[in-house]
C-alpha atoms as a PDB file:
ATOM      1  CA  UNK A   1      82.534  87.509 104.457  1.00  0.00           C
ATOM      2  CA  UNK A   2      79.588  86.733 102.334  1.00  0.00           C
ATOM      3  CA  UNK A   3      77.383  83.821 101.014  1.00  0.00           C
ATOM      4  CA  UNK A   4      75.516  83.817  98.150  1.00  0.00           C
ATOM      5  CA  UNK A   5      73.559  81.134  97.449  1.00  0.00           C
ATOM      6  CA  UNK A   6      71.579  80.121  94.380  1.00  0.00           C
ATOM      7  CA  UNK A   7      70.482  76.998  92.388  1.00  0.00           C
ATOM      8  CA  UNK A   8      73.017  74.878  92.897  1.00  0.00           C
ATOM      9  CA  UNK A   9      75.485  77.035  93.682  1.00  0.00           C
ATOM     10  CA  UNK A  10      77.204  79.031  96.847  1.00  0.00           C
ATOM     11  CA  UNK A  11      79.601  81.909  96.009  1.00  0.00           C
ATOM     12  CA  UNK A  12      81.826  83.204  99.089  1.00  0.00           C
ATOM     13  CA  UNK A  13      82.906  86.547  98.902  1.00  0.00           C
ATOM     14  CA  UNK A  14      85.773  88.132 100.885  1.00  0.00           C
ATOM     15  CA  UNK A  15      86.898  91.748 100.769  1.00  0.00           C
ATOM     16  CA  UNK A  16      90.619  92.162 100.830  1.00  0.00           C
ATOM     17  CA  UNK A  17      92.494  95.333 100.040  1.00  0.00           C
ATOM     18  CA  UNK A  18      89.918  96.721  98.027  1.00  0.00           C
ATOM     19  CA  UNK A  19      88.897  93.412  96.156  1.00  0.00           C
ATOM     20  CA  UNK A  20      86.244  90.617  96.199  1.00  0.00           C
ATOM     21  CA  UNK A  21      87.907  87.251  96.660  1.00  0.00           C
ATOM     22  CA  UNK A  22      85.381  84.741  95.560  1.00  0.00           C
ATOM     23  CA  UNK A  23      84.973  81.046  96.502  1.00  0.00           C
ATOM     24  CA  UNK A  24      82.615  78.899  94.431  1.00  0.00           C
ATOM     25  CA  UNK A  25      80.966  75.761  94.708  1.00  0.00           C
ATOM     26  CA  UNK A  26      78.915  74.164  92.522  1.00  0.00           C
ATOM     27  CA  UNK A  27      76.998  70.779  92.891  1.00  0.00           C
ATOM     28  CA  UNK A  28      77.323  68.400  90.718  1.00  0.00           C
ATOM     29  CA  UNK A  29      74.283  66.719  88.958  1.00  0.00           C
ATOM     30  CA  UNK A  30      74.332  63.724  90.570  1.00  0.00           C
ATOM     31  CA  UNK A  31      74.443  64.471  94.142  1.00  0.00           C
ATOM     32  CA  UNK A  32      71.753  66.193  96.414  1.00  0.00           C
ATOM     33  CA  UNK A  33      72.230  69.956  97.074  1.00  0.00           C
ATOM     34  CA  UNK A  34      73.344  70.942 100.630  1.00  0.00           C
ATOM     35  CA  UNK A  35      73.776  74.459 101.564  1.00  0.00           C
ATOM     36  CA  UNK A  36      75.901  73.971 104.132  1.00  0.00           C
ATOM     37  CA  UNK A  37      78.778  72.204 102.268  1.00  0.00           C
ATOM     38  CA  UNK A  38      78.463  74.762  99.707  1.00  0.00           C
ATOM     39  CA  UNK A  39      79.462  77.257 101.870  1.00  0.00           C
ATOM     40  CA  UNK A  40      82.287  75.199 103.758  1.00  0.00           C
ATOM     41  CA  UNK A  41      83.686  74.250 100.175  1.00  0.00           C
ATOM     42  CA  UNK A  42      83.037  77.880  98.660  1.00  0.00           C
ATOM     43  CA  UNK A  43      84.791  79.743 101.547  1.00  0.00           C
ATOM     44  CA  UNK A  44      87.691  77.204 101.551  1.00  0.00           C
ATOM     45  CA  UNK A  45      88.277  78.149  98.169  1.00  0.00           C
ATOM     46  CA  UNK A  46      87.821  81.418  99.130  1.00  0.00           C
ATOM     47  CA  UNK A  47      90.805  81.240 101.729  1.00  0.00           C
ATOM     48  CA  UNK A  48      92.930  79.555  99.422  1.00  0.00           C
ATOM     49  CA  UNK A  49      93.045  82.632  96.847  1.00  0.00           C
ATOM     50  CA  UNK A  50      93.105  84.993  99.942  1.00  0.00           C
ATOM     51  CA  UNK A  51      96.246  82.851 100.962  1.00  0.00           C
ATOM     52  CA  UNK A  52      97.276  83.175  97.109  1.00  0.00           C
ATOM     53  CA  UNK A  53      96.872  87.011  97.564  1.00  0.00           C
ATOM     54  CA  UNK A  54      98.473  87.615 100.591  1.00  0.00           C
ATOM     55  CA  UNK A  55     101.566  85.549  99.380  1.00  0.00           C
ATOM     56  CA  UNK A  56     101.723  87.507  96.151  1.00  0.00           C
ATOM     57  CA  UNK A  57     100.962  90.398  97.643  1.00  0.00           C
ATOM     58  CA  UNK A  58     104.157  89.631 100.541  1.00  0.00           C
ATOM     59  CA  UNK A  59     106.523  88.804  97.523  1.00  0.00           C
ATOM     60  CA  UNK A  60     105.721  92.044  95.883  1.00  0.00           C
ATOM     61  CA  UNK A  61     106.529  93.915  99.296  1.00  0.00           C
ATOM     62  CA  UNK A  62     109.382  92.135  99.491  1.00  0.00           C
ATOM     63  CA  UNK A  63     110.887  93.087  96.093  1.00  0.00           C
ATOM     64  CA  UNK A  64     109.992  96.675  96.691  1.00  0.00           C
ATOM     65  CA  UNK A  65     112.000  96.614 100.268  1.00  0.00           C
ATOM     66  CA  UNK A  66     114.888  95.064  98.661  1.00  0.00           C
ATOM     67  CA  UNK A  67     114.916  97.659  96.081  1.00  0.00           C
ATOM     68  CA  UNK A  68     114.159 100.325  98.942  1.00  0.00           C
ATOM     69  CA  UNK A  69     117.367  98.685 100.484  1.00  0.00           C
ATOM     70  CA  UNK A  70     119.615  98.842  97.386  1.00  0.00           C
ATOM     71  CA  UNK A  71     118.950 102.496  97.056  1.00  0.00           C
ATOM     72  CA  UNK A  72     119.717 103.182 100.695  1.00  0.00           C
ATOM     73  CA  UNK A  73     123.075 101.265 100.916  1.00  0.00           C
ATOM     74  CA  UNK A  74     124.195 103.264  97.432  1.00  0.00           C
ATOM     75  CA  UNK A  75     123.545 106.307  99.142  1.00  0.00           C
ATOM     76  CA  UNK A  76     125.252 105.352 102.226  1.00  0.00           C
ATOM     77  CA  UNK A  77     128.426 104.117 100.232  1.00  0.00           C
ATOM     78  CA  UNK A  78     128.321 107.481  98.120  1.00  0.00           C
ATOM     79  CA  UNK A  79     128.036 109.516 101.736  1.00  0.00           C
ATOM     80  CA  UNK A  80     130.725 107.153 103.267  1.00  0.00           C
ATOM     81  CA  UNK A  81     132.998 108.030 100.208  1.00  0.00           C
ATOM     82  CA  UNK A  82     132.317 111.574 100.597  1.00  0.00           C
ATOM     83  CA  UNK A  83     133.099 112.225 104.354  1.00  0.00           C
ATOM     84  CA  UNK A  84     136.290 110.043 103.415  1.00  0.00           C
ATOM     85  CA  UNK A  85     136.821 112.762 100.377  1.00  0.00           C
ATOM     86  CA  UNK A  86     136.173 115.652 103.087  1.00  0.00           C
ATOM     87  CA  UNK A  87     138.651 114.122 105.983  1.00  0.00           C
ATOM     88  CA  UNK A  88     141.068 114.432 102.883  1.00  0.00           C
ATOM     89  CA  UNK A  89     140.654 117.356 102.165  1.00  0.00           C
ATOM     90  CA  UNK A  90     140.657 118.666 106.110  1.00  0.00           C
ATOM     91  CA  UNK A  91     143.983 116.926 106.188  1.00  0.00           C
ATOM     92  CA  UNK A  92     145.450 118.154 103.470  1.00  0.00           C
ATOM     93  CA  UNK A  93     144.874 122.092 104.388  1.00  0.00           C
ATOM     94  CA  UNK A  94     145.615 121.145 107.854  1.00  0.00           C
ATOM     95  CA  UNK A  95     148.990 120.045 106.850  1.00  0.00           C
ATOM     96  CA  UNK A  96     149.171 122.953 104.307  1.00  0.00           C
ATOM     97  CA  UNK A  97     148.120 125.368 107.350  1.00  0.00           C
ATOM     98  CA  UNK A  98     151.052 124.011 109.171  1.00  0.00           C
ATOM     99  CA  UNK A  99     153.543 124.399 106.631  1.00  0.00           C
ATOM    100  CA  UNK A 100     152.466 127.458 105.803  1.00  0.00           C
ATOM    101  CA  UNK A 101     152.838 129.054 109.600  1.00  0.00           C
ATOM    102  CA  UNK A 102     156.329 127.257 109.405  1.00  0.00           C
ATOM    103  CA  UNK A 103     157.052 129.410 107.056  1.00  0.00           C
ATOM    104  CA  UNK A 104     156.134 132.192 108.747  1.00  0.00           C
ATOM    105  CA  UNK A 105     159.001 131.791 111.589  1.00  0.00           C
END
């Protein structure tokens, strides 16, 4: 984290994933400069759009893992359905096997 401070003005800087987050505040005309609540009010603001970030950033995980997740249960249902196609198929020559050494005798 980072102050910057110049006439009248303080300017927080955070880094977060590969971005500057900025803070600013700005004194008004009217009242008497003071460093020091410039940078309590700049890196508030600074926290709030790191808070801002981090929640959009979450959502978009989110959306990506539930579209990971989708993906994964379609494969699993199109596995599922093809070891049910194979046990078929296994039963089915097993029971033509059978017949077939039946006929044998």
């Amino acid at each position: 984290m980072k102050f910057y401070v110049a006439k009248n003005k303080v300017i927080c800087v955070i880094r977060y994933a590969g971005r500057n987050i900025r803070g600013i505040a700005k004194c008004s005309p009217q009242d008497k400069f003071d460093e020091e609540i410039g940078k309590k009010l700049a890196h508030l603001r600074c926290e709030e759009k790191l808070a801002n970030a981090k929640y959009n950033y979450a959502v978009l995980e989110a959306e990506r893992l539930d579209k990971e997740l989708e993906e994964l249960q379609t494969r699993c249902n199109k596995a599922w359905a093809r070891e049910e196609e194979l046990y078929s198929d296994v039963e089915e020559a097993t029971w033509n096997l059978k017949n077939y050494i039946k006929s044998l005798d």
